[in-house]
C-alpha atoms as a PDB file:
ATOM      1  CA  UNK A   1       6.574   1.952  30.133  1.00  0.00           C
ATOM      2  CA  UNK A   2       9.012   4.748  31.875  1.00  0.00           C
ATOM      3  CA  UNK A   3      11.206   4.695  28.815  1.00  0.00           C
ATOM      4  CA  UNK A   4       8.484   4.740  26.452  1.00  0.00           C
ATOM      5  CA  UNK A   5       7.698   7.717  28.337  1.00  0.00           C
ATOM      6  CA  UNK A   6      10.670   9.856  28.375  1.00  0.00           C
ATOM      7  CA  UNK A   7      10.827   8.824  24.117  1.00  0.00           C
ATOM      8  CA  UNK A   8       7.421   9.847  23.504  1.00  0.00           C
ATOM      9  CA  UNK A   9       7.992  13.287  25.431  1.00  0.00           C
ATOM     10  CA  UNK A  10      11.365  14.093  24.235  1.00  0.00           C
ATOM     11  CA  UNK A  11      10.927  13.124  20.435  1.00  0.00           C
ATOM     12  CA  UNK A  12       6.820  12.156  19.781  1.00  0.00           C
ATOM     13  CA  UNK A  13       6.077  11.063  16.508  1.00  0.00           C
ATOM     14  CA  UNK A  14       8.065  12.766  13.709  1.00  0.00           C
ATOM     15  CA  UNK A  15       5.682  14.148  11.026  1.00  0.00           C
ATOM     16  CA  UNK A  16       8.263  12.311   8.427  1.00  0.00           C
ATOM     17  CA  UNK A  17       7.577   9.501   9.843  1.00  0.00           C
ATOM     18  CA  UNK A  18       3.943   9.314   9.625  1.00  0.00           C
ATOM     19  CA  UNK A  19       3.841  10.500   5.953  1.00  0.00           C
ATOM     20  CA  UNK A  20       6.569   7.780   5.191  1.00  0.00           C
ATOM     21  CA  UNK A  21       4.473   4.926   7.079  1.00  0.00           C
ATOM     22  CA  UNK A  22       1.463   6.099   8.568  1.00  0.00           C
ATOM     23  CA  UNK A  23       0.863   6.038  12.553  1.00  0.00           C
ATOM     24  CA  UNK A  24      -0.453   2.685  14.807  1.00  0.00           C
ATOM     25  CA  UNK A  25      -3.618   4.757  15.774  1.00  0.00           C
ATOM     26  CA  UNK A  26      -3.752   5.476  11.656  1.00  0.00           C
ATOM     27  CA  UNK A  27      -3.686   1.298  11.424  1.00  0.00           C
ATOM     28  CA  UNK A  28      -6.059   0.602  14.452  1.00  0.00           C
ATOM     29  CA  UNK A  29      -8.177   3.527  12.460  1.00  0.00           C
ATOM     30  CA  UNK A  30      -8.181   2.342   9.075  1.00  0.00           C
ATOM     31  CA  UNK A  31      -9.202  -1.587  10.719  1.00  0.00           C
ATOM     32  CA  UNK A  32     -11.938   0.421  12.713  1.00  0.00           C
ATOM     33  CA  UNK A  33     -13.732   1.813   9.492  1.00  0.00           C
ATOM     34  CA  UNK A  34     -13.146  -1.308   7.345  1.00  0.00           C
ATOM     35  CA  UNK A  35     -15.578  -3.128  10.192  1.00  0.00           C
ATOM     36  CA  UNK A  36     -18.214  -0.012  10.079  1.00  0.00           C
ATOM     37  CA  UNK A  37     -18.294  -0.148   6.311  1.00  0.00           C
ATOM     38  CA  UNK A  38     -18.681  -3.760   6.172  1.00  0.00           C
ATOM     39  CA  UNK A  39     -20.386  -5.084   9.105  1.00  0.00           C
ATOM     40  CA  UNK A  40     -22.667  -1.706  10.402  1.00  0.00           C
ATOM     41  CA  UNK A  41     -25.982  -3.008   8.493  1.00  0.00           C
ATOM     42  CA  UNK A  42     -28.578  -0.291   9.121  1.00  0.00           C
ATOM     43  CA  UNK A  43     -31.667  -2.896   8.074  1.00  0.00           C
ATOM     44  CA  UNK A  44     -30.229  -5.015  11.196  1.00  0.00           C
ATOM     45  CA  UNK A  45     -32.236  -4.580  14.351  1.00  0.00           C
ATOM     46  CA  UNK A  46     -30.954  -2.994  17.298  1.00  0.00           C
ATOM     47  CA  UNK A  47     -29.948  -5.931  19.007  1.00  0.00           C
ATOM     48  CA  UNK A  48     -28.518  -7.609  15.901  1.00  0.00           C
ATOM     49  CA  UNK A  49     -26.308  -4.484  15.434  1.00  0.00           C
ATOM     50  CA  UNK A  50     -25.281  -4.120  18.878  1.00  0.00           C
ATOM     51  CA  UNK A  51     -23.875  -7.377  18.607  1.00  0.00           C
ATOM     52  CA  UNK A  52     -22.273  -7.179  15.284  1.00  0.00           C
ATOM     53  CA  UNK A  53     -20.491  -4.176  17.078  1.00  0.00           C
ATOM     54  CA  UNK A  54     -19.109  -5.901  19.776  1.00  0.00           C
ATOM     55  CA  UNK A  55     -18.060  -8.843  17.787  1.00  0.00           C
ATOM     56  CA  UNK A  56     -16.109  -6.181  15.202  1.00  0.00           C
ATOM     57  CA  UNK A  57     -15.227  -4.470  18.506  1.00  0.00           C
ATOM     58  CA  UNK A  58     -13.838  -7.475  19.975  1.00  0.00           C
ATOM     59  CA  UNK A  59     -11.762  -8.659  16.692  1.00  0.00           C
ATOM     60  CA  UNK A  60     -10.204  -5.621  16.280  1.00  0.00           C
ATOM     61  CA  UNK A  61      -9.200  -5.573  20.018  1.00  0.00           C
ATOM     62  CA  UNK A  62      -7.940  -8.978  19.440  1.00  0.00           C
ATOM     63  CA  UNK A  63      -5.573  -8.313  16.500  1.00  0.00           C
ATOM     64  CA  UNK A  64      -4.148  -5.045  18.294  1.00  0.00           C
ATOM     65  CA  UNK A  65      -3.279  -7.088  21.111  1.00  0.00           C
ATOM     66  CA  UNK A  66      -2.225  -9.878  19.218  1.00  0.00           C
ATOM     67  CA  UNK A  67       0.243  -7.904  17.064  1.00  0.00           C
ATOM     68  CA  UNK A  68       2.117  -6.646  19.836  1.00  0.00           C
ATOM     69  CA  UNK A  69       2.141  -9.918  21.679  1.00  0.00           C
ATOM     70  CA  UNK A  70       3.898 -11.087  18.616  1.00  0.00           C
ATOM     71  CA  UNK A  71       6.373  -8.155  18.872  1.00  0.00           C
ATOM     72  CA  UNK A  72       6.926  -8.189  22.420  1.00  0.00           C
ATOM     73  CA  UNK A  73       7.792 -12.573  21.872  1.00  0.00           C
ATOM     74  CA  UNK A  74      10.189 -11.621  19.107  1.00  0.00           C
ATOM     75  CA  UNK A  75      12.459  -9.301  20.380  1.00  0.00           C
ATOM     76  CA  UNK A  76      15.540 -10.253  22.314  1.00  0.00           C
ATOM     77  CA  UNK A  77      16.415 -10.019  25.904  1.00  0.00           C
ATOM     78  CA  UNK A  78      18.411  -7.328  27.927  1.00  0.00           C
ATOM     79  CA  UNK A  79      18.575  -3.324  27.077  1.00  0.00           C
ATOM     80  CA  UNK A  80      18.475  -4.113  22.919  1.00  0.00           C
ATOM     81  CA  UNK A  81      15.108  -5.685  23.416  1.00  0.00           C
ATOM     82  CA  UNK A  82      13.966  -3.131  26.346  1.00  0.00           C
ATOM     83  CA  UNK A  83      14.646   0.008  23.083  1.00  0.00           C
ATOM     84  CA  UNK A  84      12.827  -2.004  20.933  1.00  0.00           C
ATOM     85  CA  UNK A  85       9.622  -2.406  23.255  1.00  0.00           C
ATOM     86  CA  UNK A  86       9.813   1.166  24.318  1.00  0.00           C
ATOM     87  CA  UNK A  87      10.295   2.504  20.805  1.00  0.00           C
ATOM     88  CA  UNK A  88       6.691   0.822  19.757  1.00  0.00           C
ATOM     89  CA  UNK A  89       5.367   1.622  23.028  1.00  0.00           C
ATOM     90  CA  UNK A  90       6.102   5.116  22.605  1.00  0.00           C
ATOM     91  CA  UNK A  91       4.232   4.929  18.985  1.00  0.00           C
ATOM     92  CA  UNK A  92       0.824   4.544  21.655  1.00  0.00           C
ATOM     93  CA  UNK A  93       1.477   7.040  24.067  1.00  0.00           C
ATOM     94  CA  UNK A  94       0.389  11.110  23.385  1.00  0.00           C
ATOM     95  CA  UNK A  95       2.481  12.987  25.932  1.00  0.00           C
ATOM     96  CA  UNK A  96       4.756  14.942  23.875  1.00  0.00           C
ATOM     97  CA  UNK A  97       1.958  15.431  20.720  1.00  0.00           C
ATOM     98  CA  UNK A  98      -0.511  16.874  23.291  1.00  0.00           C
ATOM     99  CA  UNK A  99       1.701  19.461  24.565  1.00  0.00           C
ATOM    100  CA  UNK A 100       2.113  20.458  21.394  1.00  0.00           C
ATOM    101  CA  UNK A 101      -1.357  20.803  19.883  1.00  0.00           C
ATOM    102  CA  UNK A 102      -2.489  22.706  23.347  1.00  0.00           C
ATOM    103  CA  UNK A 103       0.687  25.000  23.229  1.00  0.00           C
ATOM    104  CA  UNK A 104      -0.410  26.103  19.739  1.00  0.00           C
ATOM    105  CA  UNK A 105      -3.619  27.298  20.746  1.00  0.00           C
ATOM    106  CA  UNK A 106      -2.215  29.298  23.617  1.00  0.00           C
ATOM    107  CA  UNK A 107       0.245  31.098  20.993  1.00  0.00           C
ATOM    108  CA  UNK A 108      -2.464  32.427  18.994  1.00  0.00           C
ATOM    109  CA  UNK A 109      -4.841  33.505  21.632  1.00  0.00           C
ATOM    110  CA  UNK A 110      -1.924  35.545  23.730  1.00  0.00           C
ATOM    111  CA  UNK A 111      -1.623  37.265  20.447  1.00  0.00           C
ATOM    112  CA  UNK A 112      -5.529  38.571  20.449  1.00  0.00           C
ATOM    113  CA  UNK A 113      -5.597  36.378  16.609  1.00  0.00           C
ATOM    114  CA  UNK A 114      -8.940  34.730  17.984  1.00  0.00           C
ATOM    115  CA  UNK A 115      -9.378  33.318  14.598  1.00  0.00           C
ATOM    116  CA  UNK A 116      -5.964  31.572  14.574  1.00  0.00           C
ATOM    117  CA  UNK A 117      -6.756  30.210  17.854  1.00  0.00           C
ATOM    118  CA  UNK A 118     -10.264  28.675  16.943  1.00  0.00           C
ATOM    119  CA  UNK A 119      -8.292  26.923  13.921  1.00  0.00           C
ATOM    120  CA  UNK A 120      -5.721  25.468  16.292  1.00  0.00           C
ATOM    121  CA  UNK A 121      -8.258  24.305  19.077  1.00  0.00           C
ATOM    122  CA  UNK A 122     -10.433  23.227  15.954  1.00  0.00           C
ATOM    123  CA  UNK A 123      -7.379  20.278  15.547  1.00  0.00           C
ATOM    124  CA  UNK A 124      -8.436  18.775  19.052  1.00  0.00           C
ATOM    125  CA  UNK A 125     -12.064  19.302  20.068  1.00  0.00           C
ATOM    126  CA  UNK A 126     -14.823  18.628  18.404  1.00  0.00           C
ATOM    127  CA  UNK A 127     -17.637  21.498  19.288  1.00  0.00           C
ATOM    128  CA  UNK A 128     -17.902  23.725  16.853  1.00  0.00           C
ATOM    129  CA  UNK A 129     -15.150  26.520  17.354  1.00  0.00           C
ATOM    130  CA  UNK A 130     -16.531  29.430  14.917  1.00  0.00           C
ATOM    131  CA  UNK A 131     -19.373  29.964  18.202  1.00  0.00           C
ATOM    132  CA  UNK A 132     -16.058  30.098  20.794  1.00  0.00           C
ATOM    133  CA  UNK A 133     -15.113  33.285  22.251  1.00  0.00           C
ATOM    134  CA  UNK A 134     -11.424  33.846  23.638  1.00  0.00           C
ATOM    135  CA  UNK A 135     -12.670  32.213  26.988  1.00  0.00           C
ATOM    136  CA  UNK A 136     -14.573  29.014  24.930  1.00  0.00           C
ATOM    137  CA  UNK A 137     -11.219  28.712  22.791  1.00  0.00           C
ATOM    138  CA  UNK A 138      -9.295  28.406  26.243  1.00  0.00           C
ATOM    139  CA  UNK A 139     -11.779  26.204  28.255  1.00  0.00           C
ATOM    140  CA  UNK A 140     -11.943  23.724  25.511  1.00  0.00           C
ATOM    141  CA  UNK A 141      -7.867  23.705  24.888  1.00  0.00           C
ATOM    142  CA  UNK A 142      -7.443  23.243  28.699  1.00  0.00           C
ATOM    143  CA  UNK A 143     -10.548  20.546  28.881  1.00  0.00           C
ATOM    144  CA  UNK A 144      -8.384  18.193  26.075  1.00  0.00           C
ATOM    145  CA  UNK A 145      -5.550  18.341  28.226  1.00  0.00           C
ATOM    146  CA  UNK A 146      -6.618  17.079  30.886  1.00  0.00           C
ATOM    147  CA  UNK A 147      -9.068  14.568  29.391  1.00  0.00           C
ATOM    148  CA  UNK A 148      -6.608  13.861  27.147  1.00  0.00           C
ATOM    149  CA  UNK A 149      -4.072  13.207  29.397  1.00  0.00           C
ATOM    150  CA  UNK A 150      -6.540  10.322  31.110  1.00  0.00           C
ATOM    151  CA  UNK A 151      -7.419   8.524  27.597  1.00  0.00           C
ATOM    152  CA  UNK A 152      -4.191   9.704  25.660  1.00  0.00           C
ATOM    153  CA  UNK A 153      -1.192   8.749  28.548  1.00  0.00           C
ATOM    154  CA  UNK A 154      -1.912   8.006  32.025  1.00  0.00           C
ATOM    155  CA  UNK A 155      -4.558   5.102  31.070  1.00  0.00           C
ATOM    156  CA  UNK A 156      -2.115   3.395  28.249  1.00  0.00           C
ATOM    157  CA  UNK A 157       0.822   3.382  30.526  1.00  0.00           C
ATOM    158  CA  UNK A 158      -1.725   1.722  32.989  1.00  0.00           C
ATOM    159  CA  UNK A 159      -2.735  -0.840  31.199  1.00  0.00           C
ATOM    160  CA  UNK A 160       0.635  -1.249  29.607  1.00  0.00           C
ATOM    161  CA  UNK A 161       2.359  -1.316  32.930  1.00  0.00           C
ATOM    162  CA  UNK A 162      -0.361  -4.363  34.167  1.00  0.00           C
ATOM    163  CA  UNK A 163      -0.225  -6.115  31.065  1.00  0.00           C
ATOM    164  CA  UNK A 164       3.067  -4.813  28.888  1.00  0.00           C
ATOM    165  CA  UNK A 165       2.702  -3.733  24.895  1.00  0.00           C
ATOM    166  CA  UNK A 166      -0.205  -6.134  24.718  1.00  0.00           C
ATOM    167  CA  UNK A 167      -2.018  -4.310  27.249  1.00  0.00           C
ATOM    168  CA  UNK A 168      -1.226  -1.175  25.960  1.00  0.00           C
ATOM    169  CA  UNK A 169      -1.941  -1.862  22.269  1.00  0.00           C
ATOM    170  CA  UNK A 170      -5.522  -3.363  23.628  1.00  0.00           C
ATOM    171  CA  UNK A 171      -6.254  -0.463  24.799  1.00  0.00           C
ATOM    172  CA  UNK A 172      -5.409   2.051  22.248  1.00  0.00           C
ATOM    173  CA  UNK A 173      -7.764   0.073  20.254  1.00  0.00           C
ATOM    174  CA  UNK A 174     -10.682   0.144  22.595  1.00  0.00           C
ATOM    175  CA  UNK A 175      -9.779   3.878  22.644  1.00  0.00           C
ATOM    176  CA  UNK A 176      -9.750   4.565  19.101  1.00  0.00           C
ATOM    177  CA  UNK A 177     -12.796   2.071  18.455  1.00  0.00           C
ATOM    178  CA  UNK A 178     -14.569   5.196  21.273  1.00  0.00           C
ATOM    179  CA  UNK A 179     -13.478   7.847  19.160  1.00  0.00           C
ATOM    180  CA  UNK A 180     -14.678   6.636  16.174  1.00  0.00           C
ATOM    181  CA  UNK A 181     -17.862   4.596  16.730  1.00  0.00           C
ATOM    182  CA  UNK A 182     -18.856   5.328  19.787  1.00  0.00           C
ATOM    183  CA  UNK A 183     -21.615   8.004  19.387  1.00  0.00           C
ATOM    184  CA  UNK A 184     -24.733   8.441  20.333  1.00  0.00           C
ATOM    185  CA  UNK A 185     -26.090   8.507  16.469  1.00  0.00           C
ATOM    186  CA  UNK A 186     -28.393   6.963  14.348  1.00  0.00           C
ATOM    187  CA  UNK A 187     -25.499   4.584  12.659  1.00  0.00           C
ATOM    188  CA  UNK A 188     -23.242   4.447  15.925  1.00  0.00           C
ATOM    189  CA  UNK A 189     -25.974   4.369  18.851  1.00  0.00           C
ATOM    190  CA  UNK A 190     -25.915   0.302  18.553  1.00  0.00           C
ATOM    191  CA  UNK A 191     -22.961  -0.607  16.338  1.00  0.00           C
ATOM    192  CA  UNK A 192     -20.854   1.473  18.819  1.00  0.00           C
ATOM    193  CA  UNK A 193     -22.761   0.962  21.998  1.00  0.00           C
ATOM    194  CA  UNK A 194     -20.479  -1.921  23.342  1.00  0.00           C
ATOM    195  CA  UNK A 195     -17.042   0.347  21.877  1.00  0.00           C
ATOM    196  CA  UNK A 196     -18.383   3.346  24.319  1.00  0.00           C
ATOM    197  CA  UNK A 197     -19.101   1.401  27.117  1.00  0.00           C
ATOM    198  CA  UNK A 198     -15.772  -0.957  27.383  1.00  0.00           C
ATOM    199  CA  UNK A 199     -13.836   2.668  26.933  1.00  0.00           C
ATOM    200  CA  UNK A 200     -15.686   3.850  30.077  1.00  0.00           C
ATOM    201  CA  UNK A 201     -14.803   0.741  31.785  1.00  0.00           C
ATOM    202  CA  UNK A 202     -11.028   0.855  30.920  1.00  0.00           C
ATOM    203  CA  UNK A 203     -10.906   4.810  31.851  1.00  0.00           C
ATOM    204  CA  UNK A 204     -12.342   4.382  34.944  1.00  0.00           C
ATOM    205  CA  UNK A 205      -9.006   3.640  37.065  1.00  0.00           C
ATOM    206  CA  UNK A 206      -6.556   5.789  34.937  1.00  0.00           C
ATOM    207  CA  UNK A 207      -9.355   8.819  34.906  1.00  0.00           C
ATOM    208  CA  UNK A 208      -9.126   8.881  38.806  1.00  0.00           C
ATOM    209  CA  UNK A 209      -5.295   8.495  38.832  1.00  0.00           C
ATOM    210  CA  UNK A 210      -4.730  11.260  36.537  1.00  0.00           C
ATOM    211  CA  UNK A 211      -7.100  13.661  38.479  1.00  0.00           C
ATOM    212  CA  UNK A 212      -5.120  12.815  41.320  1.00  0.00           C
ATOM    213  CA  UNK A 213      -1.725  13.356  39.820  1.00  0.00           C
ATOM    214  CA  UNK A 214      -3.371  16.528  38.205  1.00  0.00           C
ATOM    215  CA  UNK A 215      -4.134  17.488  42.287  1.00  0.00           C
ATOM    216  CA  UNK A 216      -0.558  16.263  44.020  1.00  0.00           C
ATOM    217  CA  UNK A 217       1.122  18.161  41.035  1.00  0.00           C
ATOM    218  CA  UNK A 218      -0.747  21.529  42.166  1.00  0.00           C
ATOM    219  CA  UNK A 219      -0.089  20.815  45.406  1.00  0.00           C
ATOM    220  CA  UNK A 220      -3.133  22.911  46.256  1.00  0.00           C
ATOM    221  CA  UNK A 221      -6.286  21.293  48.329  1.00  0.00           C
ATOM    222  CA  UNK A 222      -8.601  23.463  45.600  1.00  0.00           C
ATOM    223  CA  UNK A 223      -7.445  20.838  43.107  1.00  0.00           C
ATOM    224  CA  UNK A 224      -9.047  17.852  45.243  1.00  0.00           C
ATOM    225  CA  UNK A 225     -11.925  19.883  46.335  1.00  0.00           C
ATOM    226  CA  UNK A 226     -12.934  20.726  42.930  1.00  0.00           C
ATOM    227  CA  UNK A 227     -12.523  17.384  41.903  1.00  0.00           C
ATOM    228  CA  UNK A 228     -14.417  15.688  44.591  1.00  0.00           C
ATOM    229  CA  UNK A 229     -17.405  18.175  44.791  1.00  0.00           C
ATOM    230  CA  UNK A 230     -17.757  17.977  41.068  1.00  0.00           C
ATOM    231  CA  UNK A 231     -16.417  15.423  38.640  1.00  0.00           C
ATOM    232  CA  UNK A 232     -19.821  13.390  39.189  1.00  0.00           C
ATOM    233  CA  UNK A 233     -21.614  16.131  37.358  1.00  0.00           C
ATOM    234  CA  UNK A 234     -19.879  15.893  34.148  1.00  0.00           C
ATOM    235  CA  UNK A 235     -21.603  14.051  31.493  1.00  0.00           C
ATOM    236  CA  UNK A 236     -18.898  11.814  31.600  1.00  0.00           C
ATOM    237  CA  UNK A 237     -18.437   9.097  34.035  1.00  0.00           C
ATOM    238  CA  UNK A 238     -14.300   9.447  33.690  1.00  0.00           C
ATOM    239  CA  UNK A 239     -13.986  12.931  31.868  1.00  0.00           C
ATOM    240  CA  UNK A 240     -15.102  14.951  34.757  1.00  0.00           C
ATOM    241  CA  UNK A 241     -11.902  13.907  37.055  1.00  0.00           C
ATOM    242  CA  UNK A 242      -9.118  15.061  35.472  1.00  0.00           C
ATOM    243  CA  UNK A 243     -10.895  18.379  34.289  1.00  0.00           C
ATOM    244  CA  UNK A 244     -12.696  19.070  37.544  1.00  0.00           C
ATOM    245  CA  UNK A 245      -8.734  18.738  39.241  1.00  0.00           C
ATOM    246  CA  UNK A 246      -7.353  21.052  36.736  1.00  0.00           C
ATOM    247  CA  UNK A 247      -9.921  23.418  36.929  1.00  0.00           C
ATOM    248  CA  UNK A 248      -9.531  23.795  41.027  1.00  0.00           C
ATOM    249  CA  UNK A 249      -5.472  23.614  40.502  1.00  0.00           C
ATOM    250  CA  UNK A 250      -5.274  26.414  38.227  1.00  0.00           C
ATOM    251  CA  UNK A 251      -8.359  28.890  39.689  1.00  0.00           C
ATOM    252  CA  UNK A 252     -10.587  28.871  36.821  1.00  0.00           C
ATOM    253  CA  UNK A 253     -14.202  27.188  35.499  1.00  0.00           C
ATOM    254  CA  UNK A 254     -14.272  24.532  32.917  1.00  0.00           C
ATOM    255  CA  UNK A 255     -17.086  22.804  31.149  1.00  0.00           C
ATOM    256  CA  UNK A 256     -20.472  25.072  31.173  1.00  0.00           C
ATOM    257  CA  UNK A 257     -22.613  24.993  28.300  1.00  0.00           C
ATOM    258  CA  UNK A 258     -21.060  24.423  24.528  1.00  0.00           C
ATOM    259  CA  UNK A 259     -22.230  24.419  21.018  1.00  0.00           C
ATOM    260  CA  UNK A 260     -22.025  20.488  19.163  1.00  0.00           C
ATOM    261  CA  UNK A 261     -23.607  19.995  16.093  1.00  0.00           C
ATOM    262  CA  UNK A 262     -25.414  23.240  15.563  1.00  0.00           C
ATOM    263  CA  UNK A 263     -26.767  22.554  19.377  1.00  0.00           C
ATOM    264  CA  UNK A 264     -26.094  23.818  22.538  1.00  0.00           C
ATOM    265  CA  UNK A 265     -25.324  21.481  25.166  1.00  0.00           C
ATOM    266  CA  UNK A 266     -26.038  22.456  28.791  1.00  0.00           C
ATOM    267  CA  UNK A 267     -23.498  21.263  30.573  1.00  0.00           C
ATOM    268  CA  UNK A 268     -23.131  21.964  33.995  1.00  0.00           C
ATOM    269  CA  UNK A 269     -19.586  24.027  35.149  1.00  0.00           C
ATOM    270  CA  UNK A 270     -16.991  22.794  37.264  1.00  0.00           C
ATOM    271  CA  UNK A 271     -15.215  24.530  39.855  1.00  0.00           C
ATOM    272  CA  UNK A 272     -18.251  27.243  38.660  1.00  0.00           C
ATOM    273  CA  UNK A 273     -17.397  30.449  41.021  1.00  0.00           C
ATOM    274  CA  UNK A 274     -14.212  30.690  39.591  1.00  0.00           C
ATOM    275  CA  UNK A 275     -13.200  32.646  36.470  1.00  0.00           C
ATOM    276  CA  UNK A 276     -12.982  32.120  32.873  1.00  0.00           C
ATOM    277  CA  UNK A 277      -9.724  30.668  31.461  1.00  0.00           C
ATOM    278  CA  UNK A 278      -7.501  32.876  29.256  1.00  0.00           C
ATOM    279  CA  UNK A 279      -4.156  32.291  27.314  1.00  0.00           C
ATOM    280  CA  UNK A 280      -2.212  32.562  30.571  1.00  0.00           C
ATOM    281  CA  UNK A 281      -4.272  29.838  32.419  1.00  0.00           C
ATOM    282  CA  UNK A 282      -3.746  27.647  28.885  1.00  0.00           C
ATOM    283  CA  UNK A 283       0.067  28.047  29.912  1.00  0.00           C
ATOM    284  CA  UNK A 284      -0.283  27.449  33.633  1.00  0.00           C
ATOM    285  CA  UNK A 285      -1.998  24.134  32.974  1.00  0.00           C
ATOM    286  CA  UNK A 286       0.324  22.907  30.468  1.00  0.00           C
ATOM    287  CA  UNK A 287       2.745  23.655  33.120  1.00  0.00           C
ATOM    288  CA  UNK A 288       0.597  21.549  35.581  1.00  0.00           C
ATOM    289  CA  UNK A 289       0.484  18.897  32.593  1.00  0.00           C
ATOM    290  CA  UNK A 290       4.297  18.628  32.409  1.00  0.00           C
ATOM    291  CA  UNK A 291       4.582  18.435  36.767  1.00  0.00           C
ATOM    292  CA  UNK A 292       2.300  15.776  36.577  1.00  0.00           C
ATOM    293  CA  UNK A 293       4.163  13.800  34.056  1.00  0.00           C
ATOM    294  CA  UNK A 294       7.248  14.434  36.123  1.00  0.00           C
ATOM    295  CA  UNK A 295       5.406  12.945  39.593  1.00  0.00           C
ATOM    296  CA  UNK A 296       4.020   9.668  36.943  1.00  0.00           C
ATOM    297  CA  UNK A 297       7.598   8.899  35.669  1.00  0.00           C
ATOM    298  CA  UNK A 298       8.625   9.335  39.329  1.00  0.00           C
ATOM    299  CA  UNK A 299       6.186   6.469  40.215  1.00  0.00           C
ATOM    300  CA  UNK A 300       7.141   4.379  37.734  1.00  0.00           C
ATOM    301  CA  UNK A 301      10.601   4.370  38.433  1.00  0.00           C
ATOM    302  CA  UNK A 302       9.690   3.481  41.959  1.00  0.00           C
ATOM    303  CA  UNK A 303       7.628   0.896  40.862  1.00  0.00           C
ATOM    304  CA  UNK A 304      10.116  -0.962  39.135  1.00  0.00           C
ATOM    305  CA  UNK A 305      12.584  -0.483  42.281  1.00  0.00           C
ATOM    306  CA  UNK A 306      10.349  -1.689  44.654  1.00  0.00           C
ATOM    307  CA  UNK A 307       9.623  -5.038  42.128  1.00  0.00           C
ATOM    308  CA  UNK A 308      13.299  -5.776  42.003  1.00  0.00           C
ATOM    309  CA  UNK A 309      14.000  -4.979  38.259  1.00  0.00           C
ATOM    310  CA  UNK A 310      17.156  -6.424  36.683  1.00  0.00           C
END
């Protein structure tokens, strides 16, 4: 898991590549919608599809896991088979790609091109960014990056580290299965129901640990405080962790009420008597972000000290 790590931050996933052969996520993705298309019945009832979902849930959960199992029994022993694992475990890990996408919304909104900036952020939220000022653009950058780095590379490199590129691959798909079918709608509210609530499950450790890392990374008690007093008021029961932490480490409010769907959502603030975010607080928590990656690789090197690795 450490040197899947350090590949995924130094080189992510070349853009080549993915045109050339596509992305894991792109596979789990493509697996995810075949099951919607074919087994999301609207005439079923409720029941009937919240059961169908968990089955198609459960297969596709299955075959992720089973595909690396098969990959991780294959290769060979010693450093040539150590690449080989980190190379596909790097494939499920978003450190370096997260960066990115957040760093290019901080570019455009230092530059007063608001509209530039609402295209970038556009790539990574989901509200609806033509109702975000310069302060909604930054809150919602700086809100994916921390949640993001919970669901995108803290929690894989949890699971991975507990149950190797199995565990990992598991729960990408149990991610990805969230993302995609796990909305409260009229053809996901069932079919996705179990999807929603086994990605809630598996976040729950990793969301914690990555609020905490967020915290020891600021080295400021603000970052605990906020994150104590108010992660339980986020809609989310993970979410609100890591964002309440970054919000206390770098001085500013996140969360508040926001626009989905041509409705407003009103969600309450965290770390509210602070100030709006700006460009330079998009930049001072990507510098958090990178600190805290630095403290996780840390850990994981002492981790595999203290178990005696050979």
């Amino acid at each position: 898991m450490l040197a899947a790590l350090m590949i995924e931050a130094v080189f992510g996933w070349p853009d080549r590549l993915t045109r050339r052969i596509g992305h894991p996520v792109i596979w789990i993705g493509a697996l995810i919608a075949r099951a919607d298309a074919q087994a999301n019945r609207p005439y079923l009832s409720h029941r009937s599809r919240y059961l169908t979902g968990a089955a198609a849930s459960i297969a596709v959960i299955a075959v992720a896991a089973a595909i690396a199992g098969l990959i991780a029994a294959a290769v060979p022993g010693g450093w040539p088979g150590l690449v080989i694992l980190a190379l596909c475990g790097s494939s499920l890990i978003a450190a370096r790609s997260l960066y990115d996408h957040v760093a290019a919304v901080a570019a455009p909104l230092a530059a007063g091109d608001l509209a530039g900036a609402r295209a970038a952020v556009a790539r990574i939220v989901g509200r609806d960014p033509a109702l975000l000022d310069d302060a909604g653009v930054a809150r919602a950058a700086i809100e994916s990056l921390a949640e993001n780095m919970s669901d995108g590379v803290v929690a894989p490199l949890f699971w991975g580290v507990l149950f190797g590129l199995p565990g990992l691959a598991a729960y990408k798909a149990i991610n990805t299965l969230d993302s995609m079918i796990g909305h409260r709608t009229a053809r996901h509210l069932a079919f996705g129901g179990f999807a929603a609530r086994l990605d809630d499950v598996a976040n729950l450790v990793p969301a914690r640990l990555t609020g905490l890392l967020l915290a020891l990374a600021a080295l400021s008690p603000a970052a605990l405080g906020a994150m104590l007093r108010d992660a339980r008021r986020h809609r989310s029961p993970n979410a609100g962790w890591p964002e309440a932490a970054m919000a206390g480490a770098i001085g500013v409010r996140l969360s508040g009420p926001r626009a989905y769907q041509g409705r407003i959502a009103p969600e309450p603030w965290l770390n509210g008597t602070a100030p709006d975010p700006d460009a330079g607080a998009i930049r001072r928590a990507l510098g958090l972000y990178v600190r805290a990656l630095a403290i996780m690789a840390l850990a994981l090197l002492a981790l595999m000290l203290a178990l005696g690795w050979r």
